[in-house]
N, C-alpha and C. Protein backbone atom coordinates (compact mmCIF):
# COMPACT_ATOMS: atom_id res chain seq x y z
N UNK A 1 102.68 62.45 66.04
CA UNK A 1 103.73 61.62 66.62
C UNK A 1 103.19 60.21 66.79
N UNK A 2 104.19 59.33 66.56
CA UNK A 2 103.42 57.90 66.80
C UNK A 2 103.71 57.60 68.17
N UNK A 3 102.93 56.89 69.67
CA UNK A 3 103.03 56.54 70.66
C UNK A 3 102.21 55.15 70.35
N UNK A 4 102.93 54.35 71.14
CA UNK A 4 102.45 53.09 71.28
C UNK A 4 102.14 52.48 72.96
N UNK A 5 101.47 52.55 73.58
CA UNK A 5 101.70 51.64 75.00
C UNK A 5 99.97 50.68 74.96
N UNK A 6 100.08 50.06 76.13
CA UNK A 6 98.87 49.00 76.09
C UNK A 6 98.06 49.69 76.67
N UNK A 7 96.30 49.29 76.66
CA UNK A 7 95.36 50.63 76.88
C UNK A 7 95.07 49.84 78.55
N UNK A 8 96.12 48.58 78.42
CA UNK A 8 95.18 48.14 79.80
C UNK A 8 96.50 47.60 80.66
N UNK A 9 96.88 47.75 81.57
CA UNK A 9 98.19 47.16 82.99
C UNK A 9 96.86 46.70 84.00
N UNK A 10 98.22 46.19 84.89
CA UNK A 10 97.67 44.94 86.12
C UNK A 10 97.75 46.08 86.86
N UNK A 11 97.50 46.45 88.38
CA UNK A 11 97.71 46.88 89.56
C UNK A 11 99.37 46.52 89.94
N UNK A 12 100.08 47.58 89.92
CA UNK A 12 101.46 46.75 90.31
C UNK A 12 102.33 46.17 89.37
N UNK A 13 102.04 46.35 88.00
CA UNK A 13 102.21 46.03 87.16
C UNK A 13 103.20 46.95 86.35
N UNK A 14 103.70 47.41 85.20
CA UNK A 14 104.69 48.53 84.54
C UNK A 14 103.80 49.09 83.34
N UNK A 15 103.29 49.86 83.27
CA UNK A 15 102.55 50.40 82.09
C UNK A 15 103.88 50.95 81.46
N UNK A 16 104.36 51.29 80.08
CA UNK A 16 105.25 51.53 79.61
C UNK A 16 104.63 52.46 78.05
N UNK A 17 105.18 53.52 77.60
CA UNK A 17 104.72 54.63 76.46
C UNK A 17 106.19 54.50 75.45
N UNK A 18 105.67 53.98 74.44
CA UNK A 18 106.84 54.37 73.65
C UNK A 18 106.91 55.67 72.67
N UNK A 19 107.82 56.46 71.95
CA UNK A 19 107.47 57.55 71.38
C UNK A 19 108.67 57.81 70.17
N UNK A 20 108.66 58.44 69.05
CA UNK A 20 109.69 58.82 68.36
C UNK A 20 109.86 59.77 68.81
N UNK A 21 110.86 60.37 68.64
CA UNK A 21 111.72 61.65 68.82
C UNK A 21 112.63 61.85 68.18
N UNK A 22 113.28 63.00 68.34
CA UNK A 22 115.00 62.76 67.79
C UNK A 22 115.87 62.33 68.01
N UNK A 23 116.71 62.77 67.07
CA UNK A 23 117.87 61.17 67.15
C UNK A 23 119.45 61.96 67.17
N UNK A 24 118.80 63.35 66.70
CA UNK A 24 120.45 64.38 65.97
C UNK A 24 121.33 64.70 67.64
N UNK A 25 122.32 65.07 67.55
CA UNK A 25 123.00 65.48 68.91
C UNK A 25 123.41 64.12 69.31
N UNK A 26 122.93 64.14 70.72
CA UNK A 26 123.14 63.44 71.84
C UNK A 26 122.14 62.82 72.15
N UNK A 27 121.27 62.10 71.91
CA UNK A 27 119.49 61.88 72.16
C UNK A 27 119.65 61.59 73.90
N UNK A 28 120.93 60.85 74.60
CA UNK A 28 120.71 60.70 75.69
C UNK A 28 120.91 61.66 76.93
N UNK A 29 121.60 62.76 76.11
CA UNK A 29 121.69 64.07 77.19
C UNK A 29 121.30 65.07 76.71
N UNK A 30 120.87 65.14 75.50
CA UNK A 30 120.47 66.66 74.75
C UNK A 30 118.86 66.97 75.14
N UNK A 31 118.61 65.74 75.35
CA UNK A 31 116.82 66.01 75.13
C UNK A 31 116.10 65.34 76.54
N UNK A 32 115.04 65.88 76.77
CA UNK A 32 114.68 65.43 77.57
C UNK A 32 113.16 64.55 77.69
N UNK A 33 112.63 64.11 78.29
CA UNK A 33 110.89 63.24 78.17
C UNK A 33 110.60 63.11 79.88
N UNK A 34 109.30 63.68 80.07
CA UNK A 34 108.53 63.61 81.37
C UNK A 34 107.16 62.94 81.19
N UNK A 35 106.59 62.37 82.14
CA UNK A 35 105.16 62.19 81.72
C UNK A 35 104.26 62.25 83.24
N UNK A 36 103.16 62.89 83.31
CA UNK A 36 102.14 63.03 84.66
C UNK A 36 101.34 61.90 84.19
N UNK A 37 100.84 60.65 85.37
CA UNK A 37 100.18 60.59 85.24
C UNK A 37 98.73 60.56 86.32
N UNK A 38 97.64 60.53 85.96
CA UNK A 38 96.99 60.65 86.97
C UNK A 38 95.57 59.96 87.01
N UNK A 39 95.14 59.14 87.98
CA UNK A 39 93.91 58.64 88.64
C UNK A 39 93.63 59.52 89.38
N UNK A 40 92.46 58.14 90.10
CA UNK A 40 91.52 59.17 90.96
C UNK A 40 92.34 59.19 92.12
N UNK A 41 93.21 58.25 92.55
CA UNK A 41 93.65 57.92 93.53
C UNK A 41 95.65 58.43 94.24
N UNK A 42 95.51 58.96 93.00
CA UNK A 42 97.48 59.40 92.98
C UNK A 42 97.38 60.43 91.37
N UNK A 43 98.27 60.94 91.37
CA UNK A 43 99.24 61.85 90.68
C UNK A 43 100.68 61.72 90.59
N UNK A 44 101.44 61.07 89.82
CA UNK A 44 102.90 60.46 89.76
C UNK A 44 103.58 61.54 88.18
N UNK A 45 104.36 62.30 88.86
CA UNK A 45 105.24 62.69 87.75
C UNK A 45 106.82 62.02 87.63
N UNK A 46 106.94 61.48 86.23
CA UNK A 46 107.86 60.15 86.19
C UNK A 46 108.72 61.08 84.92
N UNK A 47 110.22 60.65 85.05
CA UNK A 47 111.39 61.21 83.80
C UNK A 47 111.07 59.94 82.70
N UNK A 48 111.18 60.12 81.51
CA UNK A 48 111.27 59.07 80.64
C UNK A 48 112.84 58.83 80.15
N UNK A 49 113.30 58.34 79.91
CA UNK A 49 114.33 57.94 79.02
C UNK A 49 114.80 57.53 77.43
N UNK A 50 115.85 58.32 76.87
CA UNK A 50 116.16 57.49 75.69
C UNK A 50 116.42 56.05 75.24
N UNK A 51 115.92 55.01 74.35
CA UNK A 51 116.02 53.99 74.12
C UNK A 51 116.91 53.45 73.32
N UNK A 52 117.03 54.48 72.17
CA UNK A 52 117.45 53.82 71.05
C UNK A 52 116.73 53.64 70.01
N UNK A 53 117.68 54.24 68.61
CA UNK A 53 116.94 54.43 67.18
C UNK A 53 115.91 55.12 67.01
N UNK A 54 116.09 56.55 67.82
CA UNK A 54 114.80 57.05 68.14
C UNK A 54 113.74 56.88 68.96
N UNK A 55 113.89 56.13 69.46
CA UNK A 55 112.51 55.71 71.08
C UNK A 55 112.89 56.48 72.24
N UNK A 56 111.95 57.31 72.44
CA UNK A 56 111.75 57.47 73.91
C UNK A 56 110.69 56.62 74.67
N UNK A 57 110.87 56.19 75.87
CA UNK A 57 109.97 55.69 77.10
C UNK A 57 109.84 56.24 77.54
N UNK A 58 108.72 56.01 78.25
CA UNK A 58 108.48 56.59 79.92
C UNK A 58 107.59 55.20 80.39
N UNK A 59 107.81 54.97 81.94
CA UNK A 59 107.23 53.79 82.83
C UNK A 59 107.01 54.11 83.53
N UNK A 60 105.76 53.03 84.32
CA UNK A 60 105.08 54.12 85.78
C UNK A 60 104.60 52.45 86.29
N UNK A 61 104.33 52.28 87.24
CA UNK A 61 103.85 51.55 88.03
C UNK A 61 102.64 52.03 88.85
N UNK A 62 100.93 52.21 88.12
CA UNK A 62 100.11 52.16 88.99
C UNK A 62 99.50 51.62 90.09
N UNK A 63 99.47 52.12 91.36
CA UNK A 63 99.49 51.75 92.59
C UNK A 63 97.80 51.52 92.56
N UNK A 64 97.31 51.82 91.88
CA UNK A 64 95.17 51.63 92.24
C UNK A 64 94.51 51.26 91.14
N UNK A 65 93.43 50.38 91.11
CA UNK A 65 92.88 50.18 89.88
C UNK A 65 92.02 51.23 89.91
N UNK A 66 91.16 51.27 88.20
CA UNK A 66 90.40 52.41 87.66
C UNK A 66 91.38 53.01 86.31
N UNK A 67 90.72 54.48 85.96
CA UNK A 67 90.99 55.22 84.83
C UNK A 67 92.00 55.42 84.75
N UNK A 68 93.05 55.61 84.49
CA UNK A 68 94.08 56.72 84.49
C UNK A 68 94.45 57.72 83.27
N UNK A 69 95.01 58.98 83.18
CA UNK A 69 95.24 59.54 82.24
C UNK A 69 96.84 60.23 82.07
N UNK A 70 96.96 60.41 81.28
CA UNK A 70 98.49 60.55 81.20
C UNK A 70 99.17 61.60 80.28
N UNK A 71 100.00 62.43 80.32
CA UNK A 71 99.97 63.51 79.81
C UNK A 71 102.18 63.46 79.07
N UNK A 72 102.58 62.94 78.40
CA UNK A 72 104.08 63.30 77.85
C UNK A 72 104.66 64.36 77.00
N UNK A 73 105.27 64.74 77.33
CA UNK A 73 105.76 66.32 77.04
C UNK A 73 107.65 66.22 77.13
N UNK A 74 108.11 67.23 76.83
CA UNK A 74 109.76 67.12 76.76
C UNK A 74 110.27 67.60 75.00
N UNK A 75 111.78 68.31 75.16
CA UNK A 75 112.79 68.69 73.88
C UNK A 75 112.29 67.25 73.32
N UNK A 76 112.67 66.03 73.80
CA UNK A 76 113.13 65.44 72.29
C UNK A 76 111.79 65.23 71.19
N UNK A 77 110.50 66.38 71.14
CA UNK A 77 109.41 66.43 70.94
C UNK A 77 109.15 67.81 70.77
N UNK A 78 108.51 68.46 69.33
CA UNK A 78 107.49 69.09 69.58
C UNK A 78 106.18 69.05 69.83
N UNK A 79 105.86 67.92 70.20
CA UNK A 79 104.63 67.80 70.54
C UNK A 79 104.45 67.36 72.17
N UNK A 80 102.92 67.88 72.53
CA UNK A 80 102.51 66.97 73.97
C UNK A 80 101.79 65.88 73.31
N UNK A 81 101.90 64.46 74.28
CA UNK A 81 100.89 63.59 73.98
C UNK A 81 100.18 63.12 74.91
N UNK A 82 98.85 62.66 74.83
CA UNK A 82 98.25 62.34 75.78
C UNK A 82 97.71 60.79 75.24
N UNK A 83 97.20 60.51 76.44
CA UNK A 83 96.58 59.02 76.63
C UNK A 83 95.92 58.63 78.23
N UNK A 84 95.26 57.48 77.67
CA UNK A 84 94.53 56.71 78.68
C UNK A 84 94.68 55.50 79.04
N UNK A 85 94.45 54.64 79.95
CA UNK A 85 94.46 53.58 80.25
C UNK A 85 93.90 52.87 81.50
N UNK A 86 93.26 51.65 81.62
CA UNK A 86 92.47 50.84 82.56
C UNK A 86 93.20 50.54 83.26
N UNK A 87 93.84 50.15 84.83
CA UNK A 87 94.07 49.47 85.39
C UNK A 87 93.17 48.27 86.42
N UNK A 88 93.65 47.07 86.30
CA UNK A 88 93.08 46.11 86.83
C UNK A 88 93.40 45.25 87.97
N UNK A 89 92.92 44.22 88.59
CA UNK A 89 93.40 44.27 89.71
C UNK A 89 94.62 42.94 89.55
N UNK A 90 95.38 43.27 90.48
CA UNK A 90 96.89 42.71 90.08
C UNK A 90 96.27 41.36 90.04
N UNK A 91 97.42 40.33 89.16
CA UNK A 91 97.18 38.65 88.94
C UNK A 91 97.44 38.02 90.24
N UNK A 92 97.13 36.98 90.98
CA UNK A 92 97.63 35.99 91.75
C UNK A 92 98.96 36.17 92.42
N UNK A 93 99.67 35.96 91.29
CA UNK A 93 101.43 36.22 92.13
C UNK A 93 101.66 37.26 92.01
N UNK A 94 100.85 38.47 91.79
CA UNK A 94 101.52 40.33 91.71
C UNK A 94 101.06 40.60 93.24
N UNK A 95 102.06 41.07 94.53
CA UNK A 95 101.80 41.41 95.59
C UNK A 95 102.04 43.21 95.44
N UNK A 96 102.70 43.37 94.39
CA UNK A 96 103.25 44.78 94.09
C UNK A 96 104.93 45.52 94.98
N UNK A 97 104.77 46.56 95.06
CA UNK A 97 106.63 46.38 95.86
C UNK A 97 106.71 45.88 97.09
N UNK A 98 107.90 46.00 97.49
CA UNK A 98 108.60 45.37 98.74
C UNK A 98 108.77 46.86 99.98
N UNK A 99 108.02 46.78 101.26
CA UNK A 99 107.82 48.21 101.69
C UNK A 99 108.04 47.39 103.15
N UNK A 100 108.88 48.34 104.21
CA UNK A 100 109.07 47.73 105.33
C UNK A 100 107.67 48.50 105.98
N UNK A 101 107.24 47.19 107.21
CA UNK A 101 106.48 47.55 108.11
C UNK A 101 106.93 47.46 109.42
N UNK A 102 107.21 48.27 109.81
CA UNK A 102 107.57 48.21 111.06
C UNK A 102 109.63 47.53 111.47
N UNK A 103 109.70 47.00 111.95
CA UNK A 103 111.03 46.02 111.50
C UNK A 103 110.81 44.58 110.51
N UNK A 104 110.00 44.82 109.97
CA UNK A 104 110.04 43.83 109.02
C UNK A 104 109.58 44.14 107.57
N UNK A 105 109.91 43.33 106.39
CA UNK A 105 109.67 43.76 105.23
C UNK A 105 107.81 42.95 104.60
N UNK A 106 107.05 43.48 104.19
CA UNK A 106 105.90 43.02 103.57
C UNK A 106 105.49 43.67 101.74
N UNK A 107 105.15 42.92 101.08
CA UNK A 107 104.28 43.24 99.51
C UNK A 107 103.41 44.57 100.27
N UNK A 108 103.27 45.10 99.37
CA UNK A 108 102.07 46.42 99.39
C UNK A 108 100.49 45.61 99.56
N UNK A 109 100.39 44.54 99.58
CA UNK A 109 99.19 44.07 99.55
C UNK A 109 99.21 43.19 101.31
N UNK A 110 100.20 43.20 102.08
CA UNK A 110 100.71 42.45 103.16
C UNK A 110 101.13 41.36 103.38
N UNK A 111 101.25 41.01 102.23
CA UNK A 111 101.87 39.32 101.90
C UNK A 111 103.66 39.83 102.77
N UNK A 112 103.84 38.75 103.72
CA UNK A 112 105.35 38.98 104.34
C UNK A 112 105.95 38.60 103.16
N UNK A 113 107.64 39.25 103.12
CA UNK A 113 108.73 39.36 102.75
C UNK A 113 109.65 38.51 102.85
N UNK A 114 110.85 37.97 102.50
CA UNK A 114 111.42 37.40 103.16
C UNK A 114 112.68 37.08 102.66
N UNK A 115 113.64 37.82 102.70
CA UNK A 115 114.47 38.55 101.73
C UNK A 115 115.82 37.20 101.55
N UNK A 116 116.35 36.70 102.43
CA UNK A 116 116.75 34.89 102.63
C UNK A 116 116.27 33.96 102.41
């Protein structure tokens, strides 16, 4: 199977897997795409989606830098695929999501919010 994604994301960043699959039926309700992935630090099982002309995705947003490994499976595939990838530590302006603390909103890194 051909998969394409980048071997390296930011912290906070969208790592993204592209994949062929099938195309016959319904590709957006007939078939399905999952992917685990996992560091040292989390375990995230994420649904992928149909794209178009044959592409499936799947996207994940790693929360920790280090290794990660990753495992995609699903109908619109007979195959599992696996992969790897580095995460690094987020750029300058990446604070990562928007998470309330307390009555107020802050970045995952504690940078305040400020939604006005």
């Amino acid at each position: 199977m051909n998969m394409d994604y980048c071997r390296q994301v930011e912290r906070w960043g969208v790592f993204e897997a592209s994949l062929r699959g099938r195309q016959d039926g319904n590709p957006f309700t007939d078939y399905s795409i999952a992917a685990r992935f996992t560091g040292r630090d989390e375990t995230v099982d994420v649904f992928g989606f149909y794209d178009g002309n044959g592409v499936y995705k799947v996207r994940f947003m790693p929360g920790f830098c280090g290794s990660y490994q990753f495992t995609v499976q699903g109908t619109f595939s007979g195959q599992t695929e696996t992969g790897s990838f580095e995460v690094v530590p987020a750029a300058q302006n990446n604070h990562g999501p928007v998470r309330t603390i307390g009555f107020h909103f802050a970045y995952e890194d504690g940078t305040p919010y400020y939604p006005v």
